[in-house]
Structures are given as structure tokens and as C-alpha cells.
Protein backbone atom coordinates (compact mmCIF):
# COMPACT_ATOMS: atom_id res chain seq x y z
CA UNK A 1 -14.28 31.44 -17.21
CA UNK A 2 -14.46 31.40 -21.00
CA UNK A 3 -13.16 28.03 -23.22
CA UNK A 4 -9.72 29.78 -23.63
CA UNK A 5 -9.13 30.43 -20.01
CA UNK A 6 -10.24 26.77 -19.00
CA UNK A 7 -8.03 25.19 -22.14
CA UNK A 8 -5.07 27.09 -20.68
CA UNK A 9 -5.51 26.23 -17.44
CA UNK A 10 -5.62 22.58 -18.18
CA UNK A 11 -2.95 22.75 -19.83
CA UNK A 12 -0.93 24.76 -17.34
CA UNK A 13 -2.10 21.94 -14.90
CA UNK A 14 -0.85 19.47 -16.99
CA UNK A 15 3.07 21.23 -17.07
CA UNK A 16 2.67 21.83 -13.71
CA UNK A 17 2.38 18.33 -12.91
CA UNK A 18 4.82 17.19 -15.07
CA UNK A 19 2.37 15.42 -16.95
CA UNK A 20 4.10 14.17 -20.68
CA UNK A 21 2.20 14.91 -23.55
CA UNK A 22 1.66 11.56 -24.98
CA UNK A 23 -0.67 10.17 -28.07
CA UNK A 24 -3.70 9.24 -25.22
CA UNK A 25 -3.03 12.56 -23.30
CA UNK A 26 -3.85 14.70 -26.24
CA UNK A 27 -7.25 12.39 -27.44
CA UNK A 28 -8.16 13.14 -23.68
CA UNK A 29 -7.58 16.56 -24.19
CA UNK A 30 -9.30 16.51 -27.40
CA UNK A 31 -12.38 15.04 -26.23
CA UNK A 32 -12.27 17.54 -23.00
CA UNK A 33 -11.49 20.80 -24.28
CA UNK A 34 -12.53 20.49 -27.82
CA UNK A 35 -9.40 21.28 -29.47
CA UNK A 36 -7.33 20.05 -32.09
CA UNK A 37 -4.38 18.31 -31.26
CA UNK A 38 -2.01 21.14 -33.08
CA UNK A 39 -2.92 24.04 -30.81
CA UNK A 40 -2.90 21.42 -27.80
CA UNK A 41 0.85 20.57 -28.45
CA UNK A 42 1.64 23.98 -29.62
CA UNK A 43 0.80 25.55 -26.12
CA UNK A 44 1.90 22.80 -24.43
CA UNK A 45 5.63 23.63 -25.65
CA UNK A 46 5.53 27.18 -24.74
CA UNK A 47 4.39 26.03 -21.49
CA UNK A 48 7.12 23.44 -21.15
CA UNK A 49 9.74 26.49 -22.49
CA UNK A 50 8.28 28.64 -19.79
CA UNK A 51 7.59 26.36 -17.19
CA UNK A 52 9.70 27.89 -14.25
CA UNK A 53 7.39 30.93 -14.58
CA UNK A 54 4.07 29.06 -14.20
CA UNK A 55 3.11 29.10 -10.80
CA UNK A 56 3.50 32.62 -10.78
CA UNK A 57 0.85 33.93 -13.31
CA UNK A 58 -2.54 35.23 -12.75
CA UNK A 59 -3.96 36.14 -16.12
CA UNK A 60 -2.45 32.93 -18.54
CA UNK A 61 -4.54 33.45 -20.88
CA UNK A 62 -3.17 37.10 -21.65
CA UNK A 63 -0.08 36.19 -21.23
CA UNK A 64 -0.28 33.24 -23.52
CA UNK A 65 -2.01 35.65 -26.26
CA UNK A 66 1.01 38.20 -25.80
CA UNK A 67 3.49 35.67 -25.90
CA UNK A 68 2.10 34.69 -29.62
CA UNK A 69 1.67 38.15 -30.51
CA UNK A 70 5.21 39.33 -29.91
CA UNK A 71 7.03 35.36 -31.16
CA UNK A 72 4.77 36.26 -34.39
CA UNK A 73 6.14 39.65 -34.61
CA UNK A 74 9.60 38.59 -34.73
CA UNK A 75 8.48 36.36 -37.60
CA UNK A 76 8.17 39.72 -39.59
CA UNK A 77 4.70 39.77 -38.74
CA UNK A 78 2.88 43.61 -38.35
CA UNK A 79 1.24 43.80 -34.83
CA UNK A 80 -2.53 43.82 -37.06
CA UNK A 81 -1.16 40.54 -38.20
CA UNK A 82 0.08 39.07 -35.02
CA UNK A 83 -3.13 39.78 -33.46
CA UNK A 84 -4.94 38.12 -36.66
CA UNK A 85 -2.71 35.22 -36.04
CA UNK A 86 -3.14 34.76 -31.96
CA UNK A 87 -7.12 35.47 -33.05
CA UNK A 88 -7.42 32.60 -35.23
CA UNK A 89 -5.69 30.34 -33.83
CA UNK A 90 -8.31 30.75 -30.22
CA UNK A 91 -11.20 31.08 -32.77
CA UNK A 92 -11.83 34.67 -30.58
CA UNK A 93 -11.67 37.82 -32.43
CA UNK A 94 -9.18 40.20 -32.94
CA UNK A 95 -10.14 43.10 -30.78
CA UNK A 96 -11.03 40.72 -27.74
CA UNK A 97 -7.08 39.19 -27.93
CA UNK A 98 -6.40 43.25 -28.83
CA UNK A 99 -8.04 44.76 -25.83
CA UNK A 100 -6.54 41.97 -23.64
CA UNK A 101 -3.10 42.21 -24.21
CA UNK A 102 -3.08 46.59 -24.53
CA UNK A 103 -5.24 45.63 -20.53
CA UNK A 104 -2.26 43.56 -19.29
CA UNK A 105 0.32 45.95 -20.84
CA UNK A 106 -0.49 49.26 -19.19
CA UNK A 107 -1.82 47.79 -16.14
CA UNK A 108 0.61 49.32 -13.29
CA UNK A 109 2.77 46.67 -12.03
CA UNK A 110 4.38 46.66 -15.21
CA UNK A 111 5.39 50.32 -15.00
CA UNK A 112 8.90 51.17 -13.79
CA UNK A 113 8.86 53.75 -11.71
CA UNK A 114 11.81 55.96 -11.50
């Protein structure tokens, strides 16, 4: 598993558990997952937002880096800059979160068949 996937799934663990992100709970995380405390508390509300979804996803950290891409693109943001954004912000690069999120979209149990 890379960093991201490992972050997330702390952090999904943490939701999961019902676990409240408190001043000690974020140094911890800090210290564990080498991340700053902004992006800890940043995914930790749209995990909290989205909680009743949790258990039942595979890939989180593609759905985490579509989730940005598409709340930055209602921000007025192009999808170039979205990805930018959702790149940054995982200190990844572009085409990695790019090729990720075009993977999860046309994989088939998203298609509606008619």
C-alpha cells in the first residue's frame, strides 16, 4: 500500500470507530502518518459527511481523490485544475490521481446497463 492508501485508511478507521478528532488525536496522527494537521481534518470531515457509505468501499483512496476532483469542480474549477488541486494536496502527481479516477470511472460496475 502506498502513504495515501494507509493515511486514508487510518482515517477511515478512525470514522468508523467513532473516534472524535480532538487536539491529541491529530498530533498522533501527525506523528504517524506524516501529515499536516489541515489535510488530516479536511478528510476527516468528508469522511464524517460520508460516513454511512464507509464500510462499503474498496478503493478509498480513489474515491476520496474523485470526491475532491468533482467538490473542486463545482468551485468553478476546470477538471486540469481539479486534478492539480487533489494532486497537491496528496503531494502525488497529477496523472497518477488522473489515471486513478478515469480507472474507477469506466470500470464496469459503474455502467448501467439497459
Amino acid at each position: 500500500m502506498n502513504k495515501n492508501q494507509l493515511f486514508l485508511e487510518e482515517l477511515k478507521y478512525v470514522v468508523e470507530n467513532g473516534f472524535i478528532l480532538n487536539e491529541y488525536l491529530v498530533e498522533q496522527l501527525q506523528k504517524k502518518l506524516g501529515r499536516s494537521s489541515s489535510l488530516i481534518i479536511e478528510i476527516y470531515q468528508i469522511f464524517v459527511e460520508n460516513r454511512h457509505i464507509l464500510p462499503f468501499i474498496d478503493d478509498i483512496e480513489t474515491i476520496v481523490y474523485d470526491y475532491i476532483i468533482c467538490r473542486e469542480m463545482t468551485r468553478a474549477k476546470t477538471f486540469y485544475g481539479a486534478t492539480m488541486f487533489a494532486a497537491d494536496m496528496f503531494e502525488t502527481t497529477q496523472t497518477y490521481i488522473k489515471c486513478k479516477v478515469d480507472q474507477y470511472r469506466q470500470s464496469s460496475y459503474l455502467k448501467i446497463s439497459a
